[in-house]
Protein backbone atom coordinates (compact mmCIF):
# COMPACT_ATOMS: atom_id res chain seq x y z
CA UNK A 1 79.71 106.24 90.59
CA UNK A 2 83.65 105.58 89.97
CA UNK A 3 85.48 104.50 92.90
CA UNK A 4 87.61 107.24 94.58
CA UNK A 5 89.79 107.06 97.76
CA UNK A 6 89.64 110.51 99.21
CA UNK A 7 92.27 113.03 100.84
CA UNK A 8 90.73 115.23 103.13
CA UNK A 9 92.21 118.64 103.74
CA UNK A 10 91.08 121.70 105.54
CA UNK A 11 93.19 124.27 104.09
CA UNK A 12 94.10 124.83 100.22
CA UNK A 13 95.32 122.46 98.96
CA UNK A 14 96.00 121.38 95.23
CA UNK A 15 96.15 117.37 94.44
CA UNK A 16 98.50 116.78 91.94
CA UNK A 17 97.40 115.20 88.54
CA UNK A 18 99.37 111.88 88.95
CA UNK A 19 97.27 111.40 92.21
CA UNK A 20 93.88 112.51 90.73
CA UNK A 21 94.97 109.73 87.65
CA UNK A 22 95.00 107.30 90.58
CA UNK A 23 91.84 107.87 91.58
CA UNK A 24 92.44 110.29 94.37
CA UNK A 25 90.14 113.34 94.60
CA UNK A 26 90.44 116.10 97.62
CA UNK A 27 87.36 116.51 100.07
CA UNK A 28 87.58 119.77 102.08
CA UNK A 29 86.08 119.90 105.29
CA UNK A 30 84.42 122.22 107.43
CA UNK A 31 83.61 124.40 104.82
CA UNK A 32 86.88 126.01 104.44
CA UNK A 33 89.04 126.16 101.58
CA UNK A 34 86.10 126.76 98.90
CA UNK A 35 87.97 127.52 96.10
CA UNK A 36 89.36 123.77 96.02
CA UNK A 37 88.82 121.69 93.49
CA UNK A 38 87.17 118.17 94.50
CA UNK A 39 84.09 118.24 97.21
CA UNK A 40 83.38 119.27 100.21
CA UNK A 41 81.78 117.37 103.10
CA UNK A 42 79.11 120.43 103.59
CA UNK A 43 77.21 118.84 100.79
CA UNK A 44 74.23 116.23 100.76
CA UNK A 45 73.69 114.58 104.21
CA UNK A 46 76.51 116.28 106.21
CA UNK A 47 77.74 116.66 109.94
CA UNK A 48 80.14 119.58 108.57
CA UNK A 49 79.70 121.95 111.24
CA UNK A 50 81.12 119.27 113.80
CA UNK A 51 84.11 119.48 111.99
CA UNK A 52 85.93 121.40 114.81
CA UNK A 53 85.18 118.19 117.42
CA UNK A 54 85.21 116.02 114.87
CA UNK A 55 88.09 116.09 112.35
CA UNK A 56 88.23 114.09 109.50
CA UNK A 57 85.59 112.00 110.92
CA UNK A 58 83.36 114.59 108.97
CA UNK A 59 84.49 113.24 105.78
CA UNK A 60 84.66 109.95 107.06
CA UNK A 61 80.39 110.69 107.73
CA UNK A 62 80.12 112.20 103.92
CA UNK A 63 81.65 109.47 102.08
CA UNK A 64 79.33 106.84 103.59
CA UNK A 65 75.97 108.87 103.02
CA UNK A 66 77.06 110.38 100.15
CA UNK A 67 78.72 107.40 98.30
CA UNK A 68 77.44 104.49 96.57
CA UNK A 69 80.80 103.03 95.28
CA UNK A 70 82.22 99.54 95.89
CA UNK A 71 85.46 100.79 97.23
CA UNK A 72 85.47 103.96 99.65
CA UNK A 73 87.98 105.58 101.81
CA UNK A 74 90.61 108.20 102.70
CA UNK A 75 93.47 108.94 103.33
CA UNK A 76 95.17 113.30 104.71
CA UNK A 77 96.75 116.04 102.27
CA UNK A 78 99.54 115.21 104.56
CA UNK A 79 99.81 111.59 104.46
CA UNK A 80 99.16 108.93 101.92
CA UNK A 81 99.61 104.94 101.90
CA UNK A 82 102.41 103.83 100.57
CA UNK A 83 104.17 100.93 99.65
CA UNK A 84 107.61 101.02 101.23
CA UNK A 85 109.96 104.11 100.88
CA UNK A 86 112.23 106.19 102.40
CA UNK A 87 110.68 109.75 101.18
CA UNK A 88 107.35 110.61 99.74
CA UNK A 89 107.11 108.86 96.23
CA UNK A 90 104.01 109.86 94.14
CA UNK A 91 104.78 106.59 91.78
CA UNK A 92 105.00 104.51 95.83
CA UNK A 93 101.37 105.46 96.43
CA UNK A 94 99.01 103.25 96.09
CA UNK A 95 95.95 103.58 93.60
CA UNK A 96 92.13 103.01 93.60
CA UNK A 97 92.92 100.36 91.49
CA UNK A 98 95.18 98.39 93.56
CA UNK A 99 93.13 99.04 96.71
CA UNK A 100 90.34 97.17 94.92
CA UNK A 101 92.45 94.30 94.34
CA UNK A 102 93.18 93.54 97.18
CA UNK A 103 90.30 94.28 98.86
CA UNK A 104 88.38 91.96 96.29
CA UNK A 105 90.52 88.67 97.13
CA UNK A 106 88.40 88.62 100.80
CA UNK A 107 85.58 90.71 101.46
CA UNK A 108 87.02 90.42 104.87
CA UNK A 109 90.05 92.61 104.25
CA UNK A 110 90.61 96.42 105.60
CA UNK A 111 93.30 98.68 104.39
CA UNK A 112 94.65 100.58 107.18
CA UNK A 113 98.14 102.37 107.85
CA UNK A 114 100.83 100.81 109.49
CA UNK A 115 100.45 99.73 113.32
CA UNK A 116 101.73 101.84 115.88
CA UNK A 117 103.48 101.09 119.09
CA UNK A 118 103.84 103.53 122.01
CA UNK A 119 105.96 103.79 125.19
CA UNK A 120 102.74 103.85 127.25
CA UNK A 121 99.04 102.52 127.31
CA UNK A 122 96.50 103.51 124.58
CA UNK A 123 94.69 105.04 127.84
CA UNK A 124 97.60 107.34 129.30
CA UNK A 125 98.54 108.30 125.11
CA UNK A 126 94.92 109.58 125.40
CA UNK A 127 95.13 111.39 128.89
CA UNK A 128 97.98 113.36 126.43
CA UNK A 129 95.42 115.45 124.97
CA UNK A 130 92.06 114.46 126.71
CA UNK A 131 90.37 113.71 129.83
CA UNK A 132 89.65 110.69 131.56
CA UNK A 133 85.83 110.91 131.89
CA UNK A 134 85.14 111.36 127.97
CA UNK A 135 87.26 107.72 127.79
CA UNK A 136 84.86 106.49 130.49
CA UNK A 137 81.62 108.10 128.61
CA UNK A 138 82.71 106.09 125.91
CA UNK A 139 82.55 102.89 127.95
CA UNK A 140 79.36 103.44 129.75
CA UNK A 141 78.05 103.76 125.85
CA UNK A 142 79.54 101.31 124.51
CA UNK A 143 78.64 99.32 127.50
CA UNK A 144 74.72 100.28 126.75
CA UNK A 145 74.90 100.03 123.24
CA UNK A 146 77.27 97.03 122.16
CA UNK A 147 78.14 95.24 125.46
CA UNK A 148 79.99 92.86 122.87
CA UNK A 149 83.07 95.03 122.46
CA UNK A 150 83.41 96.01 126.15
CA UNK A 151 85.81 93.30 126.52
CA UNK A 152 88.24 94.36 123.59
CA UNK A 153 87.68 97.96 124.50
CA UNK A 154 89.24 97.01 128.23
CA UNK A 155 92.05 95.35 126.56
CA UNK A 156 92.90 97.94 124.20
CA UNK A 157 93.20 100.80 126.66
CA UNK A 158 95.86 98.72 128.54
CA UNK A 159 97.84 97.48 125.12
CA UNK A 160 100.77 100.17 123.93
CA UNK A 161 99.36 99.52 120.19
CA UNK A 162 96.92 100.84 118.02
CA UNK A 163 95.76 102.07 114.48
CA UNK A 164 95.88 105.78 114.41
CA UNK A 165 94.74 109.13 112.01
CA UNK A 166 91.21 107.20 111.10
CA UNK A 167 92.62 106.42 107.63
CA UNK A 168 91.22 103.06 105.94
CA UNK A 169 89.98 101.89 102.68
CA UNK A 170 87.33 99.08 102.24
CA UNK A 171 84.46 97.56 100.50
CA UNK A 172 81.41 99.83 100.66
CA UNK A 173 79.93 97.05 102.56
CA UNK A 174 82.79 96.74 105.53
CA UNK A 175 83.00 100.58 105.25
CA UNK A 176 79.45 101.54 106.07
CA UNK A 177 78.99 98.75 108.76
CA UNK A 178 81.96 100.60 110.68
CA UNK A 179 80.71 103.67 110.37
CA UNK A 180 77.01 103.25 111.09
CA UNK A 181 78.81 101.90 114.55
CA UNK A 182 80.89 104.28 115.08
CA UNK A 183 79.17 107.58 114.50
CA UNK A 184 76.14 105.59 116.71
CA UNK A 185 78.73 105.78 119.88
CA UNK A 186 80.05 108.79 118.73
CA UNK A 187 76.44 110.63 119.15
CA UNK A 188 75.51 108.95 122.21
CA UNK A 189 79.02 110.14 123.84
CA UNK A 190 78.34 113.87 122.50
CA UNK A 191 75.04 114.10 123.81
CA UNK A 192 76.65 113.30 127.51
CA UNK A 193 79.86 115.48 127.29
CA UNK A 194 80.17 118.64 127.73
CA UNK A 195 83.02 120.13 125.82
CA UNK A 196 82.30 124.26 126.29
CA UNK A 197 85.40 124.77 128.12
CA UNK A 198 87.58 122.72 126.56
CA UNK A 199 90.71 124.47 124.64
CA UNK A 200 90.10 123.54 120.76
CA UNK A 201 92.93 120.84 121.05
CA UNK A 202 90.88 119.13 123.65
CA UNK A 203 87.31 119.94 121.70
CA UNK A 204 88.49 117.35 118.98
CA UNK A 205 87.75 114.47 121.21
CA UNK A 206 85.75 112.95 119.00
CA UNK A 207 88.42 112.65 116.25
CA UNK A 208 90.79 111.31 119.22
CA UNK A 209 87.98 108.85 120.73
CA UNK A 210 87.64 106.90 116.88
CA UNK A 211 91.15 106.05 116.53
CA UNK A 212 91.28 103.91 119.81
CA UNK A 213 87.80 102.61 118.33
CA UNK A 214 88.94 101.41 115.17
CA UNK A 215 91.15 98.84 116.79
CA UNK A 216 88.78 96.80 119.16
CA UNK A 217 85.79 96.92 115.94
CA UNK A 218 88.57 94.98 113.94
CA UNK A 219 89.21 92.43 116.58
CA UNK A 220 85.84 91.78 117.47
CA UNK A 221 84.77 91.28 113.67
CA UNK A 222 88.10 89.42 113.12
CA UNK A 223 88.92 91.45 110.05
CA UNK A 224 91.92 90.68 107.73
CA UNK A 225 94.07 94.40 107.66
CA UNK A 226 96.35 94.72 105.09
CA UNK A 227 98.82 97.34 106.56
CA UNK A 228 100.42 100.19 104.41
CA UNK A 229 103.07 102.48 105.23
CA UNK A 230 101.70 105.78 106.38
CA UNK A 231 104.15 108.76 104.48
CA UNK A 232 104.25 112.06 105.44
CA UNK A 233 105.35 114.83 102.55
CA UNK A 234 106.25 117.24 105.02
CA UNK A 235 108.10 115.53 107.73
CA UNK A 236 108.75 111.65 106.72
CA UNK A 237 112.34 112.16 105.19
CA UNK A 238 116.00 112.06 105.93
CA UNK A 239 118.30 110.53 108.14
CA UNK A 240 116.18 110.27 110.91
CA UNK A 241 113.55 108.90 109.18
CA UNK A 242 115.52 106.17 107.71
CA UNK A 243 117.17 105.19 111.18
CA UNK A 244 112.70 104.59 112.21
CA UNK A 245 112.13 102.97 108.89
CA UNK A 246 115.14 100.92 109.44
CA UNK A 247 113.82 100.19 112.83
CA UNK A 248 110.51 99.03 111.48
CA UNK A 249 111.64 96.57 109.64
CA UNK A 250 114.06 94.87 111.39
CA UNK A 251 111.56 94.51 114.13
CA UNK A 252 113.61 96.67 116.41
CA UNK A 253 110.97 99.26 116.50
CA UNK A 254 108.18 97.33 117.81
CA UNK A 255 110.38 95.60 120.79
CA UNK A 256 111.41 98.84 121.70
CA UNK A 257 108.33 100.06 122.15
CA UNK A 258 107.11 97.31 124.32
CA UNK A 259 110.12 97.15 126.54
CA UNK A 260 109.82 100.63 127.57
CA UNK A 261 106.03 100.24 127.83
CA UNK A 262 106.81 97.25 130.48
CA UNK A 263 109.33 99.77 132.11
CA UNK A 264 106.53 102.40 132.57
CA UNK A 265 104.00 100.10 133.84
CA UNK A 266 106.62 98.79 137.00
């Protein structure tokens, strides 16, 4: 099977030929969109009907059951990784082929997007557009299940920093370890929430719930992330865009962020 990175959409969408020559190919989820090109994550061993509580997380659960490749990953129809730029840049994106080179230099190595940095705790970002109790199902779970992480996951509900939109590319190997844990908390947690009442913002808790995950499975397993810029076609342009980008790096943006954080906590 040839390595791919994915881009998962839920909507039509049409992946452009210099993308597809890459090594990019589109996965739809949810069964929508059918007359995509690409696949569709309601194929083979497939959680595609979770899709609404899940997100891209049901691609995410494709590509490792379905995929026998030395490199996997994804990335969204709306953003890509990118090496640095100041508007979306089809020739800045990266390819399958350079994901593999890096990735093959350590077998330790992760390819994620671009750290974020928030003006409050990962916990209150969450409280945005969840509830409390899921974040403490998670615990009690995790607790149960992998007592290991509790620590990290403590610490990274208080931190204002995190990896965000579930995006990575990896060795099959890293890839499917991370997964097999993840989706194992992820089922426990569903079993004990229920989510019937929930608007169908809240409902995609489980999409919300990985990307705090992501973080504290990296510390504890002390992986090596190579960071990419995450670029947005639709919105990641102009002359605000370059004042953030600017920001970035200079360094400006991240002691920002943690200055107001420490404001907010007093």
């Amino acid at each position: 099977m040839e390595d791919k990175i994915y881009v998962v959409t839920h909507k039509p969408f049409t992946l452009s030929d210099k993308l597809m020559n890459k090594g990019y190919e589109l996965i739809t989820v949810g069964g929508k969109a059918k007359s995509n090109k690409g696949v569709t994550d309601a194929t083979g061993d497939n959680i595609s009907v979770k899709n609404p509580s899940y997100c891209e997380l049901t691609a995410a659960y494709w590509i490792w059951k379905n995929t026998s490749t030395d490199v996997k990953g994804f990335c969204h129809y709306r953003r890509y990784f990118s090496h640095p730029t100041l508007k979306y840049n089809e020739d800045k994106i990266i390819s399958v082929k350079e994901a593999k080179n890096i990735i093959s230099k350590d077998s330790n190595t992760i390819i994620l997007p671009e750290r974020k940095y928030y003006n409050v705790s990962a916990e209150k970002l969450y409280l945005q557009c969840g509830y409390k109790k899921d974040l403490e199902t998670t615990r009690e779970v995790i607790k149960e299940k992998y007592p290991e992480y509790v620590t990290e996951f403590d610490k990274m509900m208080k931190s204002n920093t995190g990896y965000i939109t579930n995006m990575m590319i990896a060795s099959s190997s890293i890839y499917d370890a991370y997964y097999k844990w993840l989706f194992d908390i992820l089922f426990e947690v569903e079993k004990r929430t229920d989510i019937s009442s929930y608007t169908p913002a809240e409902a995609r808790i489980y999409g919300y719930i990985s990307e705090r995950l992501v973080d504290l499975w990296i510390t504890h397993n002390k992986l090596n992330v190579v960071e990419f810029q995450s670029i947005n076609p639709e919105t990641d342009y102009g002359i605000k865009y370059l004042m953030y980008r600017t920001s970035v790096n200079l360094g400006f943006y991240r002691k920002l962020k943690l200055l107001i954080f420490k404001e907010n906590k007093k």
